[in-house]
C-alpha atoms as a PDB file:
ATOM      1  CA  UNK A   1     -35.675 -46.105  31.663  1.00  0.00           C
ATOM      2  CA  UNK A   2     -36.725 -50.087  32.126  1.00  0.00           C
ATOM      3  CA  UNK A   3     -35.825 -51.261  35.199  1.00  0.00           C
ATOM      4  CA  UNK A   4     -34.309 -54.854  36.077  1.00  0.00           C
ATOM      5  CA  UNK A   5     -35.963 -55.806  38.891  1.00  0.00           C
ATOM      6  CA  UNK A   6     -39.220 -55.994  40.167  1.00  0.00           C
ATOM      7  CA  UNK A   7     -41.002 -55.989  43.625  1.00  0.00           C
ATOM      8  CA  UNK A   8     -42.321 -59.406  44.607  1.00  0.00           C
ATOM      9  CA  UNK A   9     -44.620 -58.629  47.270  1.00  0.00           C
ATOM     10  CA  UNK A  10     -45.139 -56.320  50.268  1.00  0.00           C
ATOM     11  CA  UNK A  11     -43.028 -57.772  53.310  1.00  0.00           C
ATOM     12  CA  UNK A  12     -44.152 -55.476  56.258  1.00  0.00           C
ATOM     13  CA  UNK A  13     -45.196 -51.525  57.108  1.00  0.00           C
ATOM     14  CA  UNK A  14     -43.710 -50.090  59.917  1.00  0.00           C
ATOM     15  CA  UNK A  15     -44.911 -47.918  62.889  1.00  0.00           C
ATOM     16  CA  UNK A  16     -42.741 -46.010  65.285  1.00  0.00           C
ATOM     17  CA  UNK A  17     -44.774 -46.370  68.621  1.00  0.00           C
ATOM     18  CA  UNK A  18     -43.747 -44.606  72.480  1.00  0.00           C
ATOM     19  CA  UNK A  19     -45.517 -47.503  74.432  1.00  0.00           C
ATOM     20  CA  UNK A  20     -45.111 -51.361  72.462  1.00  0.00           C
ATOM     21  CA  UNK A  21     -47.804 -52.436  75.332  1.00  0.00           C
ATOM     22  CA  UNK A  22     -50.427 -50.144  74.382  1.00  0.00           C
ATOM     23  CA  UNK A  23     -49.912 -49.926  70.556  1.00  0.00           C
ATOM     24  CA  UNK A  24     -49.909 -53.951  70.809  1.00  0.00           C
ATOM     25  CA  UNK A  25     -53.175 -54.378  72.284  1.00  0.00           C
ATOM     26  CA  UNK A  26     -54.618 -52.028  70.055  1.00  0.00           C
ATOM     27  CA  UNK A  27     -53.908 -53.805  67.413  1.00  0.00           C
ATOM     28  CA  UNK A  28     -55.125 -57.237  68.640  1.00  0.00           C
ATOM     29  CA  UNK A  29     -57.560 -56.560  70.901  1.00  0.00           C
ATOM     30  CA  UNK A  30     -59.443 -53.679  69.366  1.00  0.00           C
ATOM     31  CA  UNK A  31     -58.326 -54.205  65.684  1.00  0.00           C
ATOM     32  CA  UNK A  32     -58.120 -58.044  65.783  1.00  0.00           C
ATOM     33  CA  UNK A  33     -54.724 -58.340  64.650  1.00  0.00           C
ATOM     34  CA  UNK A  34     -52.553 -61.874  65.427  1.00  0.00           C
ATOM     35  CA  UNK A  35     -49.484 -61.069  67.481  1.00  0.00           C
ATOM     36  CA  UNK A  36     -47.445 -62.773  65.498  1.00  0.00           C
ATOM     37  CA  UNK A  37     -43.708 -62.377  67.195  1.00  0.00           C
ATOM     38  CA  UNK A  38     -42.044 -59.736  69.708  1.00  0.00           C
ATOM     39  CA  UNK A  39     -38.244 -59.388  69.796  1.00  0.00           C
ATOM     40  CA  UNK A  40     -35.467 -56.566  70.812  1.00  0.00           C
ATOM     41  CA  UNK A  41     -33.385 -55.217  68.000  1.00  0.00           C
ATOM     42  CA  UNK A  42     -29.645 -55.440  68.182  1.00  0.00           C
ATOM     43  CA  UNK A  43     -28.613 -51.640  68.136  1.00  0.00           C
ATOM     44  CA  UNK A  44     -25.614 -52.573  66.075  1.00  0.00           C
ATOM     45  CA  UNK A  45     -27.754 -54.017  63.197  1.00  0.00           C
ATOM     46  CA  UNK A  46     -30.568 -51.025  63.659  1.00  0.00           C
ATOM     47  CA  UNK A  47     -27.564 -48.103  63.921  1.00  0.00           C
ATOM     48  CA  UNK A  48     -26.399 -50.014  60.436  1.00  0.00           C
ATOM     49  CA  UNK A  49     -29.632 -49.744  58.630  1.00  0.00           C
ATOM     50  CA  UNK A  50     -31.225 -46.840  60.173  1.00  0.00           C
ATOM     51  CA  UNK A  51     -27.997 -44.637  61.135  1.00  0.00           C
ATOM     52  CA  UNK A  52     -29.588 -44.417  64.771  1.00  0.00           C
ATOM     53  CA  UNK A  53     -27.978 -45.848  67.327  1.00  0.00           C
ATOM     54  CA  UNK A  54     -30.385 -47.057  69.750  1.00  0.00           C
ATOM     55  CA  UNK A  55     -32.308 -50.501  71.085  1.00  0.00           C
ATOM     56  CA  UNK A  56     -35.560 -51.172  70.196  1.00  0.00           C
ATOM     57  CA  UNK A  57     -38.218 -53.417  71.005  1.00  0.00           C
ATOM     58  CA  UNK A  58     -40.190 -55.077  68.592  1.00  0.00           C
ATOM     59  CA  UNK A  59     -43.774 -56.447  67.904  1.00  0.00           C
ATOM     60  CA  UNK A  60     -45.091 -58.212  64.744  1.00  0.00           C
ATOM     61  CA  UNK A  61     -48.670 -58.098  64.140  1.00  0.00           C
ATOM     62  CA  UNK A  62     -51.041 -59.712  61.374  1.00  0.00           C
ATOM     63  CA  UNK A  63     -53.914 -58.154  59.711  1.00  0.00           C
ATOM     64  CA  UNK A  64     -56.680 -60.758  59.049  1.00  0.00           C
ATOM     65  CA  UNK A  65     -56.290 -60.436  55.429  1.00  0.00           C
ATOM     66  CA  UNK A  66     -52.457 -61.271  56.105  1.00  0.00           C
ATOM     67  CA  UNK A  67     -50.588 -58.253  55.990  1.00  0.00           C
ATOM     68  CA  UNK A  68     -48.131 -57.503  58.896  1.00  0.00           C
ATOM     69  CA  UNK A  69     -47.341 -54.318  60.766  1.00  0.00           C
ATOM     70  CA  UNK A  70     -44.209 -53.952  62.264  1.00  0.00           C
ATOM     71  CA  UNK A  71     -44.243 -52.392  65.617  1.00  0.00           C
ATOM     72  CA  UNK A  72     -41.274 -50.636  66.927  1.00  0.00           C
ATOM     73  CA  UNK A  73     -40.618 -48.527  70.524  1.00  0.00           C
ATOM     74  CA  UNK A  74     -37.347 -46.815  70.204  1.00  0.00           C
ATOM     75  CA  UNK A  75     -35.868 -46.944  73.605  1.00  0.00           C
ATOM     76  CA  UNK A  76     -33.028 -44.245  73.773  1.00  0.00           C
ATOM     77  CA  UNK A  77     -34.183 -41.784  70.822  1.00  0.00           C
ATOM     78  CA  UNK A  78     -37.811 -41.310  70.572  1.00  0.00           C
ATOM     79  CA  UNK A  79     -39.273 -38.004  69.677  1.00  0.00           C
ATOM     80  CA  UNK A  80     -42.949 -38.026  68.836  1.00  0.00           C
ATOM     81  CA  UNK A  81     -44.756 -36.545  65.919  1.00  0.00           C
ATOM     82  CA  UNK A  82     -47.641 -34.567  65.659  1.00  0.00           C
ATOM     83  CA  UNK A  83     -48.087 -34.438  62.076  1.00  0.00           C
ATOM     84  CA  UNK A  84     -51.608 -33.158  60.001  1.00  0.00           C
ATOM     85  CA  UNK A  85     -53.323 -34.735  57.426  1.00  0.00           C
ATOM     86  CA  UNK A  86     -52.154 -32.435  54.573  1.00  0.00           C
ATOM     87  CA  UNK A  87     -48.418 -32.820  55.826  1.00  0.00           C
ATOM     88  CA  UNK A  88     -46.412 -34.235  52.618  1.00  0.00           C
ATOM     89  CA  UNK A  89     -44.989 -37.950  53.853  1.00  0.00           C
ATOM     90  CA  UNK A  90     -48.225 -38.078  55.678  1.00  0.00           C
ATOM     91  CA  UNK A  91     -49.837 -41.914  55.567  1.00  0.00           C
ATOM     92  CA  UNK A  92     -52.320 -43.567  57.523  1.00  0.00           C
ATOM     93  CA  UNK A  93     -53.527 -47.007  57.356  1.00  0.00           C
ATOM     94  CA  UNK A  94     -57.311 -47.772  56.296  1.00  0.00           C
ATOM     95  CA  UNK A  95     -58.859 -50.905  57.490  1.00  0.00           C
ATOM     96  CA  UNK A  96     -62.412 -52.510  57.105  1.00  0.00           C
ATOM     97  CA  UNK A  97     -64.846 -53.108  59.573  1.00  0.00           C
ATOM     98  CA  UNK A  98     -68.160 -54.928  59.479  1.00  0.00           C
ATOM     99  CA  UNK A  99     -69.867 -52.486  62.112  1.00  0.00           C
ATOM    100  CA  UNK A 100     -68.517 -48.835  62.011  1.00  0.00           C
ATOM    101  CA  UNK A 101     -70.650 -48.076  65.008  1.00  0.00           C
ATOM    102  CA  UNK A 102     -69.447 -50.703  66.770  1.00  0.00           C
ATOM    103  CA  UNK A 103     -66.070 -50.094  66.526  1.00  0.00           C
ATOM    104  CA  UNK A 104     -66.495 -46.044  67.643  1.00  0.00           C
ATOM    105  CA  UNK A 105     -68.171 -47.499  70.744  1.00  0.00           C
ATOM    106  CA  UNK A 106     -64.602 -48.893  71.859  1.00  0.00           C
ATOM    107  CA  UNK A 107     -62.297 -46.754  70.257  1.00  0.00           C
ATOM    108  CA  UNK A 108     -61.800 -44.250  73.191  1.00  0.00           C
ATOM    109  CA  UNK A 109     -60.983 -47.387  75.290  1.00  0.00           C
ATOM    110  CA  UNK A 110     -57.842 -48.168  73.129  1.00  0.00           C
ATOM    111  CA  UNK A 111     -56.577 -44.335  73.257  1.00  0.00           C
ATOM    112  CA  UNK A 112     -58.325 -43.498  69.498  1.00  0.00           C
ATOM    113  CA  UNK A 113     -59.820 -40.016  69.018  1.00  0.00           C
ATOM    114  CA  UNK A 114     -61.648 -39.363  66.249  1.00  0.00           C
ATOM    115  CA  UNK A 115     -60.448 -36.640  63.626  1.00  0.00           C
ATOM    116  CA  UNK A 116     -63.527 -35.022  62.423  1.00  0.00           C
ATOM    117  CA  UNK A 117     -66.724 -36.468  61.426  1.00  0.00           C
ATOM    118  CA  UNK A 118     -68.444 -39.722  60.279  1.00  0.00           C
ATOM    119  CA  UNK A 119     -68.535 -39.647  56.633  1.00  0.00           C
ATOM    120  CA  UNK A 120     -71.665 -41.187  54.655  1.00  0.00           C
ATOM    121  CA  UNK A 121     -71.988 -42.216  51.192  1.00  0.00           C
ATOM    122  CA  UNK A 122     -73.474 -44.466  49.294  1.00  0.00           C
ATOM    123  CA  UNK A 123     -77.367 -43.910  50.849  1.00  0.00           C
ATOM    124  CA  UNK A 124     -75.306 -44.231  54.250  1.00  0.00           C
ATOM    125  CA  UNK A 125     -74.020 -47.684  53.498  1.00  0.00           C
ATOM    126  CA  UNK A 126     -69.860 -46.579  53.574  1.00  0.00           C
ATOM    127  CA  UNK A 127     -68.858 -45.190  55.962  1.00  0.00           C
ATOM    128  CA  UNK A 128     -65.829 -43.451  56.926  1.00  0.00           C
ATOM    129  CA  UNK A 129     -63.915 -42.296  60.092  1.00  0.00           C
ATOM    130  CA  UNK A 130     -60.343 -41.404  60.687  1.00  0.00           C
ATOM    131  CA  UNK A 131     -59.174 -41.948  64.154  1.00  0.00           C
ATOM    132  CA  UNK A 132     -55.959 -41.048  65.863  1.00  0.00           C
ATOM    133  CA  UNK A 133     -53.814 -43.258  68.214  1.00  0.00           C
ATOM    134  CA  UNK A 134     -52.059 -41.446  71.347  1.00  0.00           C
ATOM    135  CA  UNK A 135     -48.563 -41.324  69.163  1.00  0.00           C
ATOM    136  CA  UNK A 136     -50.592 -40.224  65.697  1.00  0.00           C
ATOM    137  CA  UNK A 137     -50.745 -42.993  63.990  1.00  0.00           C
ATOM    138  CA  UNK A 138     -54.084 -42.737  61.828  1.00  0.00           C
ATOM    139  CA  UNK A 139     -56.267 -45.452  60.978  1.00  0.00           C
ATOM    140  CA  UNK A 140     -59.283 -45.045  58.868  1.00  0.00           C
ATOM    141  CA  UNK A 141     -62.159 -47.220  59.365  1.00  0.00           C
ATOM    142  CA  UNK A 142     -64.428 -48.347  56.916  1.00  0.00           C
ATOM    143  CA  UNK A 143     -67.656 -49.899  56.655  1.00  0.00           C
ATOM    144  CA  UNK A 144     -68.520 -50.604  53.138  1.00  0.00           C
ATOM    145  CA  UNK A 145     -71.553 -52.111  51.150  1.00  0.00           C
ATOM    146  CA  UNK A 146     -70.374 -55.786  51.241  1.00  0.00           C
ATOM    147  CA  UNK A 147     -68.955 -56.173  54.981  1.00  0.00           C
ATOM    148  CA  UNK A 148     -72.476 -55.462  56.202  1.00  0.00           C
ATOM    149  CA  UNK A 149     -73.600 -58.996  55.886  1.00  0.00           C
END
């Protein structure tokens, strides 16, 4: 059946995080991210759209390519999540890099672990990690062909 409307463009993604701080700088310092805007949710307007009554704090971050990330530290009801890879509603985020080795030489600075293995293709020019953050969030790093310079 044809719909009537149609999506216009992606607004944000969203990441439930236990520590705003230390997801924050992970994002701009070791991702290079633009804090864009921090603010405290009103828990009347977050019980209303989320059915959870709680406050929350907020932090908007910008990709360099523009997209944002949403940020958000629940302060009265926040359970983590230990999900796996092959869990269905799994996600993760996968970013570029220009240096893939670089990047794993800082990662355990920021609280990232890495999942498994370094994966090569290509001759060895992609390359592929996936890294954990303290609260699970994954983020795959890639190096490909054209970001080597």
């Amino acid at each position: 059946m044809p719909v009537e409307h149609k999506v216009l463009s992606t607004i944000h993604s969203a990441f439930a995080v236990s520590d705003i701080e230390r997801t924050t700088r992970l994002f701009t310092e070791f991702l290079g991210f633009k804090l864009v805007a921090r603010d405290v949710g009103q828990p009347e307007l977050v019980e209303t759209l989320t059915g959870v009554k709680s406050e929350v704090k907020l932090a908007f971050v910008k990709s360099p390519d523009g997209h944002m990330i949403e940020l958000v530290e629940w302060i009265n009801d926040k359970k983590p999540v230990q999900g796996k890879v092959n869990d269905v509603g799994w996600w993760h985020i996968a970013l570029e890099v220009d240096s893939l080795e670089k990047a794993m030489k800082h990662a355990k600075t920021y609280g990232l672990g890495i999942y498994n293995k370094v994966v090569e293709r290509e001759g060895g020019t992609r390359r592929t990690a996936y890294f954990r953050d303290p609260d699970g969030i994954t983020i795959e790093l890639s190096q490909r062909p054209r970001s080597r310079g």
